[in-house]
N, C-alpha and C. Protein backbone atom coordinates (compact mmCIF):
# COMPACT_ATOMS: atom_id res chain seq x y z
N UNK A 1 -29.99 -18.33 31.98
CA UNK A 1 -29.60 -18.51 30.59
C UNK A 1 -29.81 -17.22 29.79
N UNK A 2 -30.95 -16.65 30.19
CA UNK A 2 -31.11 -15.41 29.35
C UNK A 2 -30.19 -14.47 29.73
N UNK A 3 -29.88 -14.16 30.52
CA UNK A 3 -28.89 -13.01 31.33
C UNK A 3 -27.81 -13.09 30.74
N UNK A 4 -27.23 -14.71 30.67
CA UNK A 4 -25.48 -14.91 29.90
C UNK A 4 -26.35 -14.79 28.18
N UNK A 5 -27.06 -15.04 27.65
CA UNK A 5 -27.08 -14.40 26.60
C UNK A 5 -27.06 -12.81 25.92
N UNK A 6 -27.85 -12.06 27.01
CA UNK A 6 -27.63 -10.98 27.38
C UNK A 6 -26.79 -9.78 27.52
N UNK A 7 -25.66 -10.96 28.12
CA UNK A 7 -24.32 -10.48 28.91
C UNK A 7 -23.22 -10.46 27.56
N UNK A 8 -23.67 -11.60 26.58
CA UNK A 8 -22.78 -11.95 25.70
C UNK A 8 -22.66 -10.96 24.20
N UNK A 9 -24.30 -10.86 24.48
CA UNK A 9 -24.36 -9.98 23.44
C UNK A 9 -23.74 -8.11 23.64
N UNK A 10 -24.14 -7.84 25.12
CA UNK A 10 -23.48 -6.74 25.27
C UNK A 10 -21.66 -6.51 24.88
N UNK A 11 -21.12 -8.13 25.56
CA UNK A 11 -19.62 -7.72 25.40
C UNK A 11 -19.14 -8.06 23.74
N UNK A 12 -20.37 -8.92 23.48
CA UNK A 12 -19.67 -8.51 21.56
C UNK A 12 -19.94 -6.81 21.37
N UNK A 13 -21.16 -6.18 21.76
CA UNK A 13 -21.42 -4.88 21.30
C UNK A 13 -20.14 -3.97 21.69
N UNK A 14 -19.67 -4.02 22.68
CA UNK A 14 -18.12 -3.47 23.48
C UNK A 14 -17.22 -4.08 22.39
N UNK A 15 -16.78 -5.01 21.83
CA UNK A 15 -15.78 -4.83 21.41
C UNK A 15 -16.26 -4.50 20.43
N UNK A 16 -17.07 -4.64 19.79
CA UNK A 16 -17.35 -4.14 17.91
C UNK A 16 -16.65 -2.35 18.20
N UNK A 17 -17.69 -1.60 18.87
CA UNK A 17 -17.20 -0.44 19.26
C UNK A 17 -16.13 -0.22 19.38
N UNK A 18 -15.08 -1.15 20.59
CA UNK A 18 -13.55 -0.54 20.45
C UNK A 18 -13.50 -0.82 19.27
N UNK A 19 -13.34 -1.94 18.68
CA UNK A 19 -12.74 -2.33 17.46
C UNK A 19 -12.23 -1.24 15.93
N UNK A 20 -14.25 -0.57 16.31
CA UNK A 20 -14.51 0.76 15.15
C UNK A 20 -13.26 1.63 15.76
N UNK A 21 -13.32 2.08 16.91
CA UNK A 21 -12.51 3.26 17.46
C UNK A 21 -11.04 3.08 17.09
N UNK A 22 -10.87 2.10 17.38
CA UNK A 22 -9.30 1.59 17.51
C UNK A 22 -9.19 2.33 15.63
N UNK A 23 -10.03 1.51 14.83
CA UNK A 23 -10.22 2.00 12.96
C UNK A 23 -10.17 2.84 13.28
N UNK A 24 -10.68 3.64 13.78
CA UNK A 24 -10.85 5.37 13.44
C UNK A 24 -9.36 5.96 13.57
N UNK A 25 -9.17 5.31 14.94
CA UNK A 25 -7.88 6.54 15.28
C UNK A 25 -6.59 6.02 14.09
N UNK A 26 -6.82 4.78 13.63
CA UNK A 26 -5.44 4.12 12.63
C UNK A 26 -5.46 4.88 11.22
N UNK A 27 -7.05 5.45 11.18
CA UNK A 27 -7.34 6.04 9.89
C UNK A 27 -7.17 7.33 9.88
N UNK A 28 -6.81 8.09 8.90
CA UNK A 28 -6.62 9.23 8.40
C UNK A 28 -6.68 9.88 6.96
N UNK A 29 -6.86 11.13 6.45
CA UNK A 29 -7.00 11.16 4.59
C UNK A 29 -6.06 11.74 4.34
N UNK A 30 -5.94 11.99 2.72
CA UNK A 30 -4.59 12.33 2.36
C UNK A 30 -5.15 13.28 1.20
N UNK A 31 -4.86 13.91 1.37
CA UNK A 31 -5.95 15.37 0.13
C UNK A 31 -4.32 15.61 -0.37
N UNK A 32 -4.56 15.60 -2.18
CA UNK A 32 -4.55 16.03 -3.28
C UNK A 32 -5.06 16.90 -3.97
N UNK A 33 -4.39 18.19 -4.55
CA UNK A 33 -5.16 19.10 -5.87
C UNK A 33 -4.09 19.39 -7.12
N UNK A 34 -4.92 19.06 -8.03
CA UNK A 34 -3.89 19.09 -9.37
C UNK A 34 -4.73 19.73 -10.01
N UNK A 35 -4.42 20.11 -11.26
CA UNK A 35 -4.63 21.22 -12.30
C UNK A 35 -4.60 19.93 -13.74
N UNK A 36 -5.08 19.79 -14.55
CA UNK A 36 -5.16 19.40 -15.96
C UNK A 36 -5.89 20.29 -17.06
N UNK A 37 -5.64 20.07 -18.59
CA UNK A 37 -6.16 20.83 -19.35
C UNK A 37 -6.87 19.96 -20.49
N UNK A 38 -7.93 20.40 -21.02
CA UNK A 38 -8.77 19.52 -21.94
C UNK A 38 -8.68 20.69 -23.15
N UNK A 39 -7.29 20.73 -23.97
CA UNK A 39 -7.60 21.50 -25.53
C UNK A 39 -8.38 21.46 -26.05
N UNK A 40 -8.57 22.41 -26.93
CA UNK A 40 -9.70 22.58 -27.64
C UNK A 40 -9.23 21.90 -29.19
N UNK A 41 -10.43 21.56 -29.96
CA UNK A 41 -9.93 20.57 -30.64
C UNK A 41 -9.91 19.58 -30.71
N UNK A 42 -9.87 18.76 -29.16
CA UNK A 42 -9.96 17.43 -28.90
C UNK A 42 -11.37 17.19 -29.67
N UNK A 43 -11.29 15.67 -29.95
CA UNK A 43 -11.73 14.73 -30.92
C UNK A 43 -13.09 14.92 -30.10
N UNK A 44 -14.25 14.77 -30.68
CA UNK A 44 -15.37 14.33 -30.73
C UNK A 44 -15.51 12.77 -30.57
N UNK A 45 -16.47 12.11 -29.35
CA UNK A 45 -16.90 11.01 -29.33
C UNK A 45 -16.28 9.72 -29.16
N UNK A 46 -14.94 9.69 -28.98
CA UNK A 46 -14.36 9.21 -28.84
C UNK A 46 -13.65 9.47 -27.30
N UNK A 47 -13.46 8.27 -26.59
CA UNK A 47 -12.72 8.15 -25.58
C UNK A 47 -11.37 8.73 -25.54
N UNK A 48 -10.52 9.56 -25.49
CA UNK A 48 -9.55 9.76 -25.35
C UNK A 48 -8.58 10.65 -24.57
N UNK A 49 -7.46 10.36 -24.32
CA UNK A 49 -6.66 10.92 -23.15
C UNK A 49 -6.42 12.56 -22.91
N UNK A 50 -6.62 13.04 -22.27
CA UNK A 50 -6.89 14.37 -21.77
C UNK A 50 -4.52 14.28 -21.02
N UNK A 51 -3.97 15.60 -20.69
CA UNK A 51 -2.67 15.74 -20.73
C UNK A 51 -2.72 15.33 -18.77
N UNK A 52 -1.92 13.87 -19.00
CA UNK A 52 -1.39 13.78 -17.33
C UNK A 52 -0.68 13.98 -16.68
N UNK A 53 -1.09 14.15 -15.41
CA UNK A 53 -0.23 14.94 -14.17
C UNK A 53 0.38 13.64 -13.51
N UNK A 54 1.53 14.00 -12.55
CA UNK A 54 2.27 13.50 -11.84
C UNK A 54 2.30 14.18 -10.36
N UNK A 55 1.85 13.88 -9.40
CA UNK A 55 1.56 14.05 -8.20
C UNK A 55 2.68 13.40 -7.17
N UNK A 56 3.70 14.57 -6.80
CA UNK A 56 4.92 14.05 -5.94
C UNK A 56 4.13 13.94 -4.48
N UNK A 57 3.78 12.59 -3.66
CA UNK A 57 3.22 12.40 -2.21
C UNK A 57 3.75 12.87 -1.16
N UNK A 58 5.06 13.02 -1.12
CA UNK A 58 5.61 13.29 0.13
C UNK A 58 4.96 12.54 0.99
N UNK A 59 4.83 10.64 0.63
CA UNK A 59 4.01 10.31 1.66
C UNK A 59 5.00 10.14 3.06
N UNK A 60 6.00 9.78 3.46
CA UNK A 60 6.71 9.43 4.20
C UNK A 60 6.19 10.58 5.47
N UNK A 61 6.85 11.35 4.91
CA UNK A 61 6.33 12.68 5.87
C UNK A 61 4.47 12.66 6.37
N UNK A 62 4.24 12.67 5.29
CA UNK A 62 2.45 13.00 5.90
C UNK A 62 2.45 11.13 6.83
N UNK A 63 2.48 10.29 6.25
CA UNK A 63 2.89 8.87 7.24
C UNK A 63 3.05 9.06 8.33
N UNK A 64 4.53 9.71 8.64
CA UNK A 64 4.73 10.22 10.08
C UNK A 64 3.97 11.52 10.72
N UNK A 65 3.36 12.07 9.91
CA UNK A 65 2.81 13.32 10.37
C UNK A 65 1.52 12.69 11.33
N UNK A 66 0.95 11.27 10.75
CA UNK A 66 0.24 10.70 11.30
C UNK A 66 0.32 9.55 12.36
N UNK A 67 1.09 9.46 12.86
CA UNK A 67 2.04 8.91 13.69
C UNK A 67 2.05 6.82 13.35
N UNK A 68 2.55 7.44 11.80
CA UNK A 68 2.34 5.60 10.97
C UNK A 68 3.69 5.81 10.33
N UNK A 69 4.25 4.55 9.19
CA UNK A 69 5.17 4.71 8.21
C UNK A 69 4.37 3.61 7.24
N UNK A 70 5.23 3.99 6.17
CA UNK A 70 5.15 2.75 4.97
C UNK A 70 4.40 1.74 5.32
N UNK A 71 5.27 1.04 6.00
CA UNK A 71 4.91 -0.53 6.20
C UNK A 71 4.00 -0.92 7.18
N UNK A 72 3.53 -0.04 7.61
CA UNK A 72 1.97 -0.40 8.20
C UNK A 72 0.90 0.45 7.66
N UNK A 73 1.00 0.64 6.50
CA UNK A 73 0.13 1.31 5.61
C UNK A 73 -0.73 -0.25 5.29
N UNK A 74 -1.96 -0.22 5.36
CA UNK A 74 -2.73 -1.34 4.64
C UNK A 74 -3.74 -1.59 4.03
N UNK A 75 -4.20 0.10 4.03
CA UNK A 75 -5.79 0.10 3.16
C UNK A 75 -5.48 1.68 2.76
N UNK A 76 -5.30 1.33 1.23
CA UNK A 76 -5.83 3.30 0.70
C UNK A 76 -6.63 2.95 -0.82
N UNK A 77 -7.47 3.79 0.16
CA UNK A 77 -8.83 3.80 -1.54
C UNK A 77 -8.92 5.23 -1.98
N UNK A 78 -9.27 5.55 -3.13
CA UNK A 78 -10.13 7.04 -3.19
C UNK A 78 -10.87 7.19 -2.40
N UNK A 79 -11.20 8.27 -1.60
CA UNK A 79 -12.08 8.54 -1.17
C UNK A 79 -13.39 9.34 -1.66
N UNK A 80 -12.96 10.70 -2.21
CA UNK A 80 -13.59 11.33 -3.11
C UNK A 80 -12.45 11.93 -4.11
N UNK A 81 -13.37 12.30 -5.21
CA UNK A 81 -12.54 12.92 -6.51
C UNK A 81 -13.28 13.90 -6.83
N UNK A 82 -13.19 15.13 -6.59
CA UNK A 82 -14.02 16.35 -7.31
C UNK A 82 -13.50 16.81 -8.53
N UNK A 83 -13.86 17.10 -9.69
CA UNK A 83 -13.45 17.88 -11.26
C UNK A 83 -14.30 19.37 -11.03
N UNK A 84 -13.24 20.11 -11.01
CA UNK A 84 -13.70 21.93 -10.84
C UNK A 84 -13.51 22.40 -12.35
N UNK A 85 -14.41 23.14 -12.97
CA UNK A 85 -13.43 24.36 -13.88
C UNK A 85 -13.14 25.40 -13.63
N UNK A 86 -11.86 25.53 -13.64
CA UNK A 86 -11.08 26.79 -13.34
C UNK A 86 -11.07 27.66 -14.16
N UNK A 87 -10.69 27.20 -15.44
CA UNK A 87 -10.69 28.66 -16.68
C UNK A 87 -11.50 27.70 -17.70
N UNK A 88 -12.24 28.65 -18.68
CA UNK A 88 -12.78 29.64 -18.19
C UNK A 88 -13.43 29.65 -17.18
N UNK A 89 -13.88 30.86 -16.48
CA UNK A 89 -14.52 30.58 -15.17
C UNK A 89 -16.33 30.58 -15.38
N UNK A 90 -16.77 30.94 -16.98
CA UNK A 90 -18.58 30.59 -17.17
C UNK A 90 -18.39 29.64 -17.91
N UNK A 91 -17.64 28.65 -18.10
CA UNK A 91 -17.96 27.50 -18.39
C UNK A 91 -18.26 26.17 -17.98
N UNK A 92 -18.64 25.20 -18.20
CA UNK A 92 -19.59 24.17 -17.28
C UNK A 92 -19.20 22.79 -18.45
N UNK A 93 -19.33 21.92 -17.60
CA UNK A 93 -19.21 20.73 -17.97
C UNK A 93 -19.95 19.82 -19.46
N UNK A 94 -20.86 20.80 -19.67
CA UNK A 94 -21.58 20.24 -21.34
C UNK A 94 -20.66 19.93 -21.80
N UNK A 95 -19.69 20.01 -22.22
CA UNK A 95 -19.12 19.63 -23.45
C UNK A 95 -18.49 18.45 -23.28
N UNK A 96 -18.83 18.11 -21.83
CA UNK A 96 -18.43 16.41 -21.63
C UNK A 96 -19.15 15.23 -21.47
N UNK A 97 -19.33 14.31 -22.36
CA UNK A 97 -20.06 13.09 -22.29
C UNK A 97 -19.37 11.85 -20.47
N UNK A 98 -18.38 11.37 -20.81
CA UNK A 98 -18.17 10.57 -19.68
C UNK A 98 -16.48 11.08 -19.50
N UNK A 99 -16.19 10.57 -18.10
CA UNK A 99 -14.82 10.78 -18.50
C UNK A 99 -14.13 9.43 -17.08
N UNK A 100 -13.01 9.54 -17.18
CA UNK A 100 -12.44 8.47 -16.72
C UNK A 100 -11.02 8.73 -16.10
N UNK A 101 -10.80 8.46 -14.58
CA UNK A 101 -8.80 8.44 -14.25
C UNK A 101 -8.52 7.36 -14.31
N UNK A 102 -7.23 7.69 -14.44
CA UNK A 102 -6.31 6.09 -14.22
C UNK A 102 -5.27 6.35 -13.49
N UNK A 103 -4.77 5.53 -12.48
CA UNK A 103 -3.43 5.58 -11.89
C UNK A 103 -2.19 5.01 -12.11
N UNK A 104 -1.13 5.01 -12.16
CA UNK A 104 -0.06 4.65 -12.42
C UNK A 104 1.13 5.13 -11.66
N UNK A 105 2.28 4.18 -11.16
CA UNK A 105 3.61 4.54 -10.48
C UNK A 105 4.66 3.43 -11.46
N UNK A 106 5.59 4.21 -11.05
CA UNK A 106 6.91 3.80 -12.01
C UNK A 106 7.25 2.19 -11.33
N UNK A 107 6.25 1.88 -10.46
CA UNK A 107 6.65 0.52 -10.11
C UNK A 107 5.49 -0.47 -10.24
N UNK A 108 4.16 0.27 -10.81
CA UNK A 108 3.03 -0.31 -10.54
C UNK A 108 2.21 -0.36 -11.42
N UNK A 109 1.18 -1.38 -12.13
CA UNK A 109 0.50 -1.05 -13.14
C UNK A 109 -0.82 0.25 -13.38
N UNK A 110 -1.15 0.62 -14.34
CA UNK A 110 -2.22 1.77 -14.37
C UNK A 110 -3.50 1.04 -14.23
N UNK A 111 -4.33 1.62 -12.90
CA UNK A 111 -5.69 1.76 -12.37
C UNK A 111 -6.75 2.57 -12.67
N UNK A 112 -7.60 2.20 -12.82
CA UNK A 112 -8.66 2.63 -13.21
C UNK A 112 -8.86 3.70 -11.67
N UNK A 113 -9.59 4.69 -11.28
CA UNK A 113 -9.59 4.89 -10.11
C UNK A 113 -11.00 5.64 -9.70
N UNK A 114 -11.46 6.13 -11.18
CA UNK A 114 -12.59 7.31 -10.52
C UNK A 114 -13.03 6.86 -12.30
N UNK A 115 -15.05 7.61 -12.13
CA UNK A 115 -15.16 7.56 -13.49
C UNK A 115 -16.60 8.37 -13.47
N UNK A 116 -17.14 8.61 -14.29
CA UNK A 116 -18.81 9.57 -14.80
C UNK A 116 -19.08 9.10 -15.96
N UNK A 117 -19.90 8.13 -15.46
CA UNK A 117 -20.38 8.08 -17.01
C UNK A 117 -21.24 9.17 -17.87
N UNK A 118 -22.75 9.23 -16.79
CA UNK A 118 -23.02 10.04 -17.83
C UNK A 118 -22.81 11.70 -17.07
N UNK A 119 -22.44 12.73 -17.42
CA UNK A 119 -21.99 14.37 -16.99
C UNK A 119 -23.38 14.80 -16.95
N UNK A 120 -23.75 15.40 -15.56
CA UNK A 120 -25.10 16.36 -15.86
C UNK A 120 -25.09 17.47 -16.34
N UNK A 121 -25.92 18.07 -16.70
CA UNK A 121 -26.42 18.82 -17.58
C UNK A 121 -26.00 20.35 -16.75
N UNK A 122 -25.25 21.01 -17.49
CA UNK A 122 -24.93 22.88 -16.61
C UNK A 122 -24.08 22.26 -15.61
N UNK A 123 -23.35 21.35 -14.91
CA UNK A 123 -22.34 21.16 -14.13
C UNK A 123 -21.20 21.71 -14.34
N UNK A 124 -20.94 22.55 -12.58
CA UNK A 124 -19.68 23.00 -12.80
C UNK A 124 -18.60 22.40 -12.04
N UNK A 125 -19.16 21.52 -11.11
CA UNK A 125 -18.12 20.23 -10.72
C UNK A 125 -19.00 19.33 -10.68
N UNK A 126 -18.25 18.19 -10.83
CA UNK A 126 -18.25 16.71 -11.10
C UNK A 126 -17.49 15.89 -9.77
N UNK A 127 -18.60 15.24 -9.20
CA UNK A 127 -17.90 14.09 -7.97
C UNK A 127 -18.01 12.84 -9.15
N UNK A 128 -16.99 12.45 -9.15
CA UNK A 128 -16.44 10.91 -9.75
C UNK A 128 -16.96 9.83 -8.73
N UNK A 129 -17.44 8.90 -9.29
CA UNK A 129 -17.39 7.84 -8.73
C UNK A 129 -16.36 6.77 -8.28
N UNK A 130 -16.09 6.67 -7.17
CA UNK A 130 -14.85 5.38 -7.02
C UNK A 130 -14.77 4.68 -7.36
N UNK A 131 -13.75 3.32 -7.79
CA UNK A 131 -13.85 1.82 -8.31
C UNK A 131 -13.52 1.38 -7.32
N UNK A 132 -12.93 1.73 -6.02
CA UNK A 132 -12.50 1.20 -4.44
C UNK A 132 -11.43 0.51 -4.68
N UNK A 133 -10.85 1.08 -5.86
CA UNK A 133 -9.31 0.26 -5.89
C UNK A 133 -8.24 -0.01 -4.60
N UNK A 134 -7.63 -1.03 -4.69
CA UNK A 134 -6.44 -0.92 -3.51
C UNK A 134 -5.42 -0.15 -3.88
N UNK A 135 -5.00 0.98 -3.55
CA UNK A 135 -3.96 1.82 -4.21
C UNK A 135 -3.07 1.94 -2.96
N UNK A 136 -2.03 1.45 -1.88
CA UNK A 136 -1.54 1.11 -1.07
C UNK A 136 -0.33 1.59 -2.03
N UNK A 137 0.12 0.54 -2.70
CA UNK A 137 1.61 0.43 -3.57
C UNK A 137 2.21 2.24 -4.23
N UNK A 138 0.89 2.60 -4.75
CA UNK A 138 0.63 4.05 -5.44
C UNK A 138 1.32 5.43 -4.24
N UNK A 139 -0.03 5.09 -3.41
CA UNK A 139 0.17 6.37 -1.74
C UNK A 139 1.65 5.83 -1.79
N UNK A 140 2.23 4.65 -1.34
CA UNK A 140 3.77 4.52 -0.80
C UNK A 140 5.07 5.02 -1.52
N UNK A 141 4.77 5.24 -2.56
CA UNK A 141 5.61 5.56 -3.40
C UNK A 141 6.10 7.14 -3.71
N UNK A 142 7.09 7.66 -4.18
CA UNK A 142 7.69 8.98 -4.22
C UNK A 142 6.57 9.91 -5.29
N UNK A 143 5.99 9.28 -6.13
CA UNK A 143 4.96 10.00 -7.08
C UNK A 143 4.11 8.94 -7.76
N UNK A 144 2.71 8.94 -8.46
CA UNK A 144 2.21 8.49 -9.11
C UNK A 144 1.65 10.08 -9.98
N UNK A 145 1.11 8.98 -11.68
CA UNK A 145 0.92 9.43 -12.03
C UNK A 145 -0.99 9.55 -12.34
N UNK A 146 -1.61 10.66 -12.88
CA UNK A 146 -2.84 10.45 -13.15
C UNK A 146 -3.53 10.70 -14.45
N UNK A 147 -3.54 9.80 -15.23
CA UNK A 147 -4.15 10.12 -16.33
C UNK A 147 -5.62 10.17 -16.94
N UNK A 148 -6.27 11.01 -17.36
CA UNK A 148 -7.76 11.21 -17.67
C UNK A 148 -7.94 10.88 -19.16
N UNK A 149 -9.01 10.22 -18.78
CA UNK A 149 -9.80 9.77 -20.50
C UNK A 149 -11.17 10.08 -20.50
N UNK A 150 -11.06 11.47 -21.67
CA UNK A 150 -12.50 12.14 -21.21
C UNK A 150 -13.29 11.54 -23.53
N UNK A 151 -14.20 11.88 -23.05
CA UNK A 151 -15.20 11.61 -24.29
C UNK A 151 -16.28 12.89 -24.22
N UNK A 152 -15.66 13.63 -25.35
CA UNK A 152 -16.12 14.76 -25.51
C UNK A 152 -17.41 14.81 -26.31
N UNK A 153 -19.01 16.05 -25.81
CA UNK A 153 -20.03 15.53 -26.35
C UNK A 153 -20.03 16.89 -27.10
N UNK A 154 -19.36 17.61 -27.30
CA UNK A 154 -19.76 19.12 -28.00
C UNK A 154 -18.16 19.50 -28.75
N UNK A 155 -18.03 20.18 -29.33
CA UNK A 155 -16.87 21.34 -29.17
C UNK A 155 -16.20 21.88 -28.24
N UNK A 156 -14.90 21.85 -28.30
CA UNK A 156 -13.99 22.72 -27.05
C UNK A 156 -13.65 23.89 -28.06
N UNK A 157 -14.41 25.26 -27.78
CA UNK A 157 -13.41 26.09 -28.20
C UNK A 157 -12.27 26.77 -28.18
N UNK A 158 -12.16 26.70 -27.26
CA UNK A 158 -10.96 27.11 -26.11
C UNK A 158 -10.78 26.07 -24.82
N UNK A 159 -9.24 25.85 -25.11
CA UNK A 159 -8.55 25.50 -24.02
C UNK A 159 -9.47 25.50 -22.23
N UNK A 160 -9.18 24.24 -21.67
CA UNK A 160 -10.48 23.91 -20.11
C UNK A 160 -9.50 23.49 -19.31
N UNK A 161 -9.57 24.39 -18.32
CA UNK A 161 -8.60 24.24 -16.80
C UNK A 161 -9.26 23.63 -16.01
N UNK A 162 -8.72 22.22 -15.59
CA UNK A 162 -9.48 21.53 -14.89
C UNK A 162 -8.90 21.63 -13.32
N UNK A 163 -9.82 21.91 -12.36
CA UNK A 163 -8.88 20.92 -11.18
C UNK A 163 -9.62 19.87 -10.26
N UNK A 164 -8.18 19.22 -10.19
CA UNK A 164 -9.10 18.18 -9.30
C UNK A 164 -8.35 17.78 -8.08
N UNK A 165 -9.36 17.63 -7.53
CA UNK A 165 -9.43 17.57 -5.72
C UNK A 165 -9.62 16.21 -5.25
N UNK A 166 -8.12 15.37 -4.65
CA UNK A 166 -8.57 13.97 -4.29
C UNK A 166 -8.77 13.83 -3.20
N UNK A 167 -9.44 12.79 -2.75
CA UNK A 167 -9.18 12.82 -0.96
C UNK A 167 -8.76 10.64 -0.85
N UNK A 168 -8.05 10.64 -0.52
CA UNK A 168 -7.48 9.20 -0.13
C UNK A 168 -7.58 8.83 1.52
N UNK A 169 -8.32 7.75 1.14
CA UNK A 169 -8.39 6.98 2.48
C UNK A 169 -7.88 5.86 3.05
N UNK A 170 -6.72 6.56 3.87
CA UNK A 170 -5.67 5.19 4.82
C UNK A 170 -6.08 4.64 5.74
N UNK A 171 -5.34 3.57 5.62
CA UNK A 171 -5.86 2.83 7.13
C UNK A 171 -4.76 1.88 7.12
N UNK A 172 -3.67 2.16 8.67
CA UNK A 172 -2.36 1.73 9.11
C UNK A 172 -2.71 0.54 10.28
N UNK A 173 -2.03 -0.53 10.07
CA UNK A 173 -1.89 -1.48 11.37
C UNK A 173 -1.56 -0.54 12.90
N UNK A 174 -1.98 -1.06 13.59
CA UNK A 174 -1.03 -0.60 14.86
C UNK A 174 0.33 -0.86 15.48
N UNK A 175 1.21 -2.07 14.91
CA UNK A 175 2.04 -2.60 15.30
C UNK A 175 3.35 -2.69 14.05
């Protein structure tokens, strides 16, 4: 009796393993970098929209690049979201209290997707936190768009080149 318990538990441990592997090889990421700007001027203390980008996927291609299409696409989350400043290049993140993306496609409603509440202190990039949205509909599509809602804690004196660096995580059926 102990042995077939034994025995049983090993061949669940075998398939959990293929199971992961089989995930692994179906999975693959999908890296994004865009550019946004935070004017100077923008409002104090208040939540409000920073200028959004539109990100053409070319998913079809990267799909097949991964040997998947569309329709066995079945899991894409953020993976990570980095915020860089680009220009100026000695400036740092103080002047931002929280900030916030949202997603949107011309066929799909706008998502919340990444967010900071509170900005540390002398930061010159920012990892966002995920909401683990299902964004499937978004990746499949010819472009989505990304819009930021930042809440400013200081003065912008000048114009802030942002970029940001996505990484999306797929995961395709096999069949």
């Amino acid at each position: 009796m102990r042995r077939m318990m034994l025995m049983a538990v090993l061949l669940l441990a075998v398939v959990a393993s293929a199971c992961e592997k089989i995930e692994d090889l179906l999975t693959f990421y999908v890296n994004e970098e865009e550019t946004f700007t935070i004017d100077s001027g923008f409002p104090l203390g208040a939540l409000v929209p920073a200028t959004p980008f539109t990100v053409t996927t070319n998913s079809e291609e990267t799909f097949k690049n991964n040997k998947t299409r569309a329709a066995l696409v079945k899991n894409v989350s953020l993976n990570r979201l980095e915020l860089t400043i680009t220009d100026p290049k000695e400036e740092n993140f103080d002047f931002l209290k929280r900030i916030e993306l949202y997603i949107s496609s011309e066929n799909e409603p706008e998502l919340k997707i990444a967010y900071l509440d509170e900005v540390p202190e002398g930061a010159t990039t920012l990892k966002l936190k995920s909401t683990n949205a299902k964004l499937d509909e978004y990746i499949k599509s010819n472009n989505y768009t990304i819009r930021t809602m930042a809440e400013i804690a200081k003065p912008v004196a000048e114009d802030i080149t942002i970029k940001a660096d996505m990484r999306f995580k797929v995961t395709a059926d096999p069949l």
